[in-house]
Protein backbone atom coordinates (compact mmCIF):
# COMPACT_ATOMS: atom_id res chain seq x y z
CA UNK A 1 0.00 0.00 0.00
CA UNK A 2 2.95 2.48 0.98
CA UNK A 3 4.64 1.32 -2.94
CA UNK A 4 1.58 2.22 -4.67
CA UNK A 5 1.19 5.50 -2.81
CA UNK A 6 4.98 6.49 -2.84
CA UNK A 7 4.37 5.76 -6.87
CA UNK A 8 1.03 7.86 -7.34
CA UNK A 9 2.77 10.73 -5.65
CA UNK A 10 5.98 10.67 -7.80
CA UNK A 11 3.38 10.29 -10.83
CA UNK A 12 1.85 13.77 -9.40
CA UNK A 13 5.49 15.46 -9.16
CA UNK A 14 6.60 14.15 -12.46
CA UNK A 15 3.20 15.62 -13.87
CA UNK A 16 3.48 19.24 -11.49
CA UNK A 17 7.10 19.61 -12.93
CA UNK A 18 5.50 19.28 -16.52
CA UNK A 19 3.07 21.57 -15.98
CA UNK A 20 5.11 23.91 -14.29
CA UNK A 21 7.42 23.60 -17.31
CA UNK A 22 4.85 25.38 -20.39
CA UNK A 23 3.53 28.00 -17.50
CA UNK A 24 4.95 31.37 -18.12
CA UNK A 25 7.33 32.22 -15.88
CA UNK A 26 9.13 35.47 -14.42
CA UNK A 27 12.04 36.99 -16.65
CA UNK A 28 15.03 36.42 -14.92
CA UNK A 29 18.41 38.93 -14.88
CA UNK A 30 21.12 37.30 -16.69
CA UNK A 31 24.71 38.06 -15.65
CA UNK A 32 24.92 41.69 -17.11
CA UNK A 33 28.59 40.83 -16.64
CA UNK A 34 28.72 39.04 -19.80
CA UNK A 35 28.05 41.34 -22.54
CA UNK A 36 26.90 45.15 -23.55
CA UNK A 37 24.61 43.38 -25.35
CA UNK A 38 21.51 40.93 -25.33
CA UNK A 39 18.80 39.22 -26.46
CA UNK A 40 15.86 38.29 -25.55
CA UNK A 41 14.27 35.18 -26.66
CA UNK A 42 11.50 32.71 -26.24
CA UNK A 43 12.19 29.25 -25.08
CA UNK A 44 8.85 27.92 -25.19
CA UNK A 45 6.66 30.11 -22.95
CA UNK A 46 9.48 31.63 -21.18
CA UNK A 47 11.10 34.58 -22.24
CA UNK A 48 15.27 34.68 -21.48
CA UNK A 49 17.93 37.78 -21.61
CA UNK A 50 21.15 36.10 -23.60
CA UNK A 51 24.39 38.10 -23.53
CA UNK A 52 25.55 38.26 -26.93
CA UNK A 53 29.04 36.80 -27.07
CA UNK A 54 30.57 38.35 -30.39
CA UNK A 55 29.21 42.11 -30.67
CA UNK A 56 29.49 44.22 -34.10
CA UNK A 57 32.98 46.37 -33.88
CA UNK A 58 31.32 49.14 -35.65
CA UNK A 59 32.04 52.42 -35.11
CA UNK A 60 30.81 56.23 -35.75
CA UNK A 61 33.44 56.79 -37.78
CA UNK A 62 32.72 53.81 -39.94
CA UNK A 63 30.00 55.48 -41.32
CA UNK A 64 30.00 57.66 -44.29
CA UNK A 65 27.56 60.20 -46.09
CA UNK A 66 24.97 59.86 -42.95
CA UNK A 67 26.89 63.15 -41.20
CA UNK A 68 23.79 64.47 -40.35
CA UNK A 69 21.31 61.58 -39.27
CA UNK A 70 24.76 60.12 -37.12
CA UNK A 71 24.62 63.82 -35.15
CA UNK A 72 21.40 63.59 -33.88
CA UNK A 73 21.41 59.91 -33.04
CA UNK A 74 24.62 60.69 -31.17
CA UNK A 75 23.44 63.79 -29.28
CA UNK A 76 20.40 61.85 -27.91
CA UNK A 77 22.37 59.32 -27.10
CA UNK A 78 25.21 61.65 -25.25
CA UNK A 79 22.41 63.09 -23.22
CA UNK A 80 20.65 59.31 -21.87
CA UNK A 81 23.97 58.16 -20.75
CA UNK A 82 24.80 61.27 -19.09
CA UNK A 83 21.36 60.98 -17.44
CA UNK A 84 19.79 63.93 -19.16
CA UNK A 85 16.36 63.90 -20.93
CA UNK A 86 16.03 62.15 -24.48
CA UNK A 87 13.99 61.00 -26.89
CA UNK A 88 12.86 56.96 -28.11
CA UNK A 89 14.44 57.12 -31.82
CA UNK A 90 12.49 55.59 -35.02
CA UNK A 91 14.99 55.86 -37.83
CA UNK A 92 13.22 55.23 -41.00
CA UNK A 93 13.95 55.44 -45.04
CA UNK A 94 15.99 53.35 -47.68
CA UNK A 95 17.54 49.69 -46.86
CA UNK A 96 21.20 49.54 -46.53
CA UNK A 97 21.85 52.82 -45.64
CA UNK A 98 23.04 52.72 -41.62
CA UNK A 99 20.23 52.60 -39.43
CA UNK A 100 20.53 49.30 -37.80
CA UNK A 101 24.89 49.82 -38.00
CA UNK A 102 24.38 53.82 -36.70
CA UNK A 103 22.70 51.83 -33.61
CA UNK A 104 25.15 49.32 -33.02
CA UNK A 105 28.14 51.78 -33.21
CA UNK A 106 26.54 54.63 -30.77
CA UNK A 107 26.64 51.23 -28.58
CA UNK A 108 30.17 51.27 -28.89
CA UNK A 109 31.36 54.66 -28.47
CA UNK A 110 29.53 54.88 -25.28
CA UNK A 111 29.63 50.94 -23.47
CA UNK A 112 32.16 52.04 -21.32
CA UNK A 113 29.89 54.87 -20.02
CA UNK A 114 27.24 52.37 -18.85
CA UNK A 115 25.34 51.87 -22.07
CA UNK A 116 23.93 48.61 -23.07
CA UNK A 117 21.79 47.22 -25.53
CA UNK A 118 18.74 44.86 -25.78
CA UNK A 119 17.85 43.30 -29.11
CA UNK A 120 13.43 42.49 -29.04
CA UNK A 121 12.29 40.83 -32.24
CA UNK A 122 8.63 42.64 -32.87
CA UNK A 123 7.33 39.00 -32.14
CA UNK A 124 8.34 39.80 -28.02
CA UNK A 125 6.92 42.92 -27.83
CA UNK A 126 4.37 41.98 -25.34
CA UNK A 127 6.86 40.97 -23.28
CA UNK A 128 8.14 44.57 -23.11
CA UNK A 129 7.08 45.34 -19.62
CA UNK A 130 8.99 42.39 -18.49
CA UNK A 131 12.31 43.25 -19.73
CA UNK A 132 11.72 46.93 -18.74
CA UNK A 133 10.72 45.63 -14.96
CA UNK A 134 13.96 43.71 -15.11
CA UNK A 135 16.22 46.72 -15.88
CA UNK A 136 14.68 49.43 -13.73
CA UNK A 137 16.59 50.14 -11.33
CA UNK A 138 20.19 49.57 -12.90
CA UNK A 139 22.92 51.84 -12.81
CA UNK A 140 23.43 50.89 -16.61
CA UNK A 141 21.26 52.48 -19.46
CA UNK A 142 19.42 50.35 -21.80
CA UNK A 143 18.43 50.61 -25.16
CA UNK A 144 15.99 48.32 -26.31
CA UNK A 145 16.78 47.89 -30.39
CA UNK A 146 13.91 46.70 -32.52
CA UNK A 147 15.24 46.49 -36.00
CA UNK A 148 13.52 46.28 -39.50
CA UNK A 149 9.97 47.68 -37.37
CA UNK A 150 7.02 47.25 -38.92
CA UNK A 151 3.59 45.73 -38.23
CA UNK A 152 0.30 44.05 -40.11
CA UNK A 153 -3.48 44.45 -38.81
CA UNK A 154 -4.23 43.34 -35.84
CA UNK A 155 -0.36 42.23 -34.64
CA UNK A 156 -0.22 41.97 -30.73
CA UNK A 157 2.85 43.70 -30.77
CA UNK A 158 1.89 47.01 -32.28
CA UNK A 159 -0.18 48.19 -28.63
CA UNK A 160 2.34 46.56 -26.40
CA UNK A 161 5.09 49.20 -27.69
CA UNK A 162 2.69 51.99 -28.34
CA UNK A 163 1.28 51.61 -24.12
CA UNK A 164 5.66 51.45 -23.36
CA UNK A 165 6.08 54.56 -25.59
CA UNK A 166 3.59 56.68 -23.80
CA UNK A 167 0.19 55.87 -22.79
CA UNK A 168 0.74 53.18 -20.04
CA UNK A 169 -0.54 53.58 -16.58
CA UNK A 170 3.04 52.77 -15.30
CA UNK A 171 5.72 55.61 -15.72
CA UNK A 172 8.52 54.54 -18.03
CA UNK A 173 12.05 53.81 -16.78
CA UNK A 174 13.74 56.65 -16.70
CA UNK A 175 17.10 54.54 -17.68
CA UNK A 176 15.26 52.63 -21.12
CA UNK A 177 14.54 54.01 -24.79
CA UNK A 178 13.79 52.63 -27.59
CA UNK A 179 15.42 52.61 -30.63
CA UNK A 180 13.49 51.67 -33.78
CA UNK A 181 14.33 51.24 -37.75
CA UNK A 182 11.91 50.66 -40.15
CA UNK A 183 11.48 50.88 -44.14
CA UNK A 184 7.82 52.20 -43.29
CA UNK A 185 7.54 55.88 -41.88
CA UNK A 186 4.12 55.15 -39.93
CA UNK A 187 5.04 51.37 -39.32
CA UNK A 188 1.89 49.81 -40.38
CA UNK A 189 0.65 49.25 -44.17
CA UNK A 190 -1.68 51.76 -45.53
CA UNK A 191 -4.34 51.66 -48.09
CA UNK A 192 -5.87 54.58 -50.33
CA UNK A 193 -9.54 53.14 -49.18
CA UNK A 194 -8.54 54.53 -46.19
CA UNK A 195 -8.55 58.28 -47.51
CA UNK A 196 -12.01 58.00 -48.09
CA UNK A 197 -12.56 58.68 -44.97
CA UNK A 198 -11.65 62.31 -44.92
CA UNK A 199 -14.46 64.63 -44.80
CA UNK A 200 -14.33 68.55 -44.50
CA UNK A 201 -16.69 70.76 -43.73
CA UNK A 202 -18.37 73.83 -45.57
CA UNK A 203 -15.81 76.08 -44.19
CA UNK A 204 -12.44 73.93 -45.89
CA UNK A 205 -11.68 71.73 -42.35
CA UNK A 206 -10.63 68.84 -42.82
CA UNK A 207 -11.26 65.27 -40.72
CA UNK A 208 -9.08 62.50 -41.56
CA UNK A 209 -10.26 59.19 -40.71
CA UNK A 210 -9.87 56.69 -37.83
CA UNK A 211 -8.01 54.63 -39.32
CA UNK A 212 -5.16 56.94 -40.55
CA UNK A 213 -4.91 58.81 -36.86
CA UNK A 214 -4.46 55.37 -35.64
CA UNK A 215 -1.77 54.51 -37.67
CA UNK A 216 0.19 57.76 -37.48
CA UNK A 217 -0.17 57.63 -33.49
CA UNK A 218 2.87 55.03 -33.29
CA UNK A 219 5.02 56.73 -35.00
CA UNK A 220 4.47 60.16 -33.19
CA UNK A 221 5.28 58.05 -30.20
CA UNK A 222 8.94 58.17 -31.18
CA UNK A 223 10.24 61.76 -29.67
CA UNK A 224 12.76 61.69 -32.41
CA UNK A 225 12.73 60.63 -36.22
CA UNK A 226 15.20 60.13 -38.10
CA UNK A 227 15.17 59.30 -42.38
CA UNK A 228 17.89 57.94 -44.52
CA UNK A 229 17.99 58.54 -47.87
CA UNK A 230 19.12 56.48 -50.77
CA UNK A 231 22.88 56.99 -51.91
CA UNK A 232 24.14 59.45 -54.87
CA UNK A 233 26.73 57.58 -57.55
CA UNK A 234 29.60 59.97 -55.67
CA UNK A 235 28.03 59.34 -52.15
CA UNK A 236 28.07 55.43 -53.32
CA UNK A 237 31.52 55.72 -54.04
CA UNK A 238 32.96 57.39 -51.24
CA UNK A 239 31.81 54.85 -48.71
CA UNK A 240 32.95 52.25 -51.42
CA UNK A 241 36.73 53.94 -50.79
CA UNK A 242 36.52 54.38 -47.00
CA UNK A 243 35.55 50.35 -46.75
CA UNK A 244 38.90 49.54 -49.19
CA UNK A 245 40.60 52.32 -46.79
CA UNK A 246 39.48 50.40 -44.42
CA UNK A 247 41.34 46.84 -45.82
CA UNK A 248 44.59 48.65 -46.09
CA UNK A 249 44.40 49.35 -50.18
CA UNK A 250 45.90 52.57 -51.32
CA UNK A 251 44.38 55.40 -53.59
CA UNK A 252 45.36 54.17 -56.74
CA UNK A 253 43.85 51.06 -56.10
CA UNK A 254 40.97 52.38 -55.17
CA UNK A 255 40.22 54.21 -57.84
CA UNK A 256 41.11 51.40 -60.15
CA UNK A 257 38.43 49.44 -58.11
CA UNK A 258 35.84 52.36 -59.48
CA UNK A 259 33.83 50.80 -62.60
CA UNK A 260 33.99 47.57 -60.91
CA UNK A 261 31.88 49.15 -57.52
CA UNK A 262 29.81 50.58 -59.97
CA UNK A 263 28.54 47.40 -61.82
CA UNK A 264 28.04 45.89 -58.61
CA UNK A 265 25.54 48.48 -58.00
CA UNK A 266 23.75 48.47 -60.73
CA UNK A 267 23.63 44.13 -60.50
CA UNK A 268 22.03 44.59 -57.25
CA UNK A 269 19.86 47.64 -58.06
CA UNK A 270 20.90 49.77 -55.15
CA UNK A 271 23.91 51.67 -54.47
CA UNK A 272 23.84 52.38 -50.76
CA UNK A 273 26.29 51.68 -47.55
CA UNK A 274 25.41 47.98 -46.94
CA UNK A 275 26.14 47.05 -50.88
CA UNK A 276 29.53 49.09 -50.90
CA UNK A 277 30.73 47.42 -47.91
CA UNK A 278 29.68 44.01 -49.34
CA UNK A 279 32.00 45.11 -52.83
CA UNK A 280 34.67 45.87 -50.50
CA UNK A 281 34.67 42.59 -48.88
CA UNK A 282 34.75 41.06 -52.57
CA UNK A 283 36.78 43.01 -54.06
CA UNK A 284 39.66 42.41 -51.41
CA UNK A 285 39.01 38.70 -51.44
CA UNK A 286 39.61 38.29 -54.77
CA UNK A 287 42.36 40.50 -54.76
CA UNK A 288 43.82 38.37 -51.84
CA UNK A 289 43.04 35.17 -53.15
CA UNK A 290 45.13 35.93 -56.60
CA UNK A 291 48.32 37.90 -54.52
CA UNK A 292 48.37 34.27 -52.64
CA UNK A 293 51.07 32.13 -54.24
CA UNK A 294 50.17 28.84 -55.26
CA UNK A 295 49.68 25.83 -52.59
């Protein structure tokens, strides 16, 4: 009798354990130790802060032809880590251009100052209050990165960072922003049926619709915007040199590399920062791999 009941209740652990297993669970702190930066994932239903163990070495002065969208990222970024007012950042406008690495490199210049960084995938974004219950309180500041932003109908997502941004009962941390980048200026799709919604009065006033004010209120969440523009052939080209700069080639070969950046560009379709550092990175190999002397 005492074998069969010693049995049933290791049944009813075994089964508490499993349960206890899929139920959500707090978010723990991880070693902040480990990294400057982290991210947070799912494992099942519970959400974990991972140090990331290899972070981008880019820095301000990596980036070219972005002089003026790189000063205002930096001087809102100079005033949170000295603990001065600033603003949550949406950087917006053409792909390849040095949102997501203008990010990564403010990171750098100012780790040592007590920045750090938290990479959410849009997915997590309910799970914002979490990770910003975690962090209040540190000495460190945190900004929490959500790159290539942009939502559908309906996504869960979209009113968990609009309550964070402003709106929420519960004050934000006065050590958390967030920085944003996104291809889409207002973040969610929008539709010319929705203009037909406007209406306007005898008098010339105009009432846009619901469904526009709705989808412009995100975005005006963001204290400061910030757009990115596509590249210029010379603009192209200059960040082409710095990157072979960069690799140790000299002028001349740099400007013999010239017509070759420029086909690359026009194979891809684009000419911005991302493309001219991934010519660079070619063009060196190749020029590397025929120096070599035979095995």
């Amino acid at each position: 009798m005492n074998e069969r009941f010693e049995r049933l209740l290791a049944r009813a652990d075994a089964l508490i354990a499993r349960i206890e297993a899929i139920l959500p669970q707090p978010l723990g702190a991880p070693d902040w130790g480990a990294s400057v930066a982290f991210r947070y994932r799912k494992r099942g239903a519970h959400g974990v802060l991972e140090p990331v163990r290899h972070v981008a070495t880019i820095r301000l002065d990596d980036l070219r032809e972005i002089d003026e969208q790189k000063a205002k990222v930096q001087r809102n970024t100079e005033r949170f880590v000295a603990g001065l007012p600033a603003n949550n950042v949406l950087l917006t406008g053409a792909r390849g251009t040095g949102k997501s690495s203008l990010i990564k490199a403010c990171l750098n210049a100012y780790a040592d100052r007590g920045l750090r960084l938290i990479e959410v995938d849009k997915a997590d974004l309910t799970d914002l209050p979490d990770i910003v219950d975690v962090v209040a309180g540190r000495p460190e500041r945190f900004i929490v990165f959500c790159d290539d932003l942009s939502f559908e109908e309906g996504e869960s997502g979209y009113k968990a960072l609009k309550s964070i941004l402003d709106g929420s009962v519960a004050a934000a941390s006065p050590n958390v922003l967030i920085y944003a980048t996104s291809n889409r200026r207002h973040l969610l799709p929008e539709y010319l049926r929705e203009n037909l919604t406007y209406t306007h009065t005898d008098d010339g006033e105009v009432h846009p619709g619901e469904a526009v004010e709705e989808k412009i209120s995100l975005s005006e969440r963001f204290g400061l915007w910030v757009s990115f523009y596509p590249f210029s052939q010379d603009e192209y080209l200059a960040v082409v040199a710095q990157w072979l700069r960069h690799y140790g080639l000299d002028e001349a070969a740099i400007e013999a590399a010239r017509p070759q950046a420029l086909v690359w560009a026009l194979e891809r379709g684009s000419r911005s920062g991302r493309v001219a550092y991934q010519f660079a990175r070619d063009y060196v190999g190749q020029r590397d791999r025929q120096a070599a002397p035979p095995a």
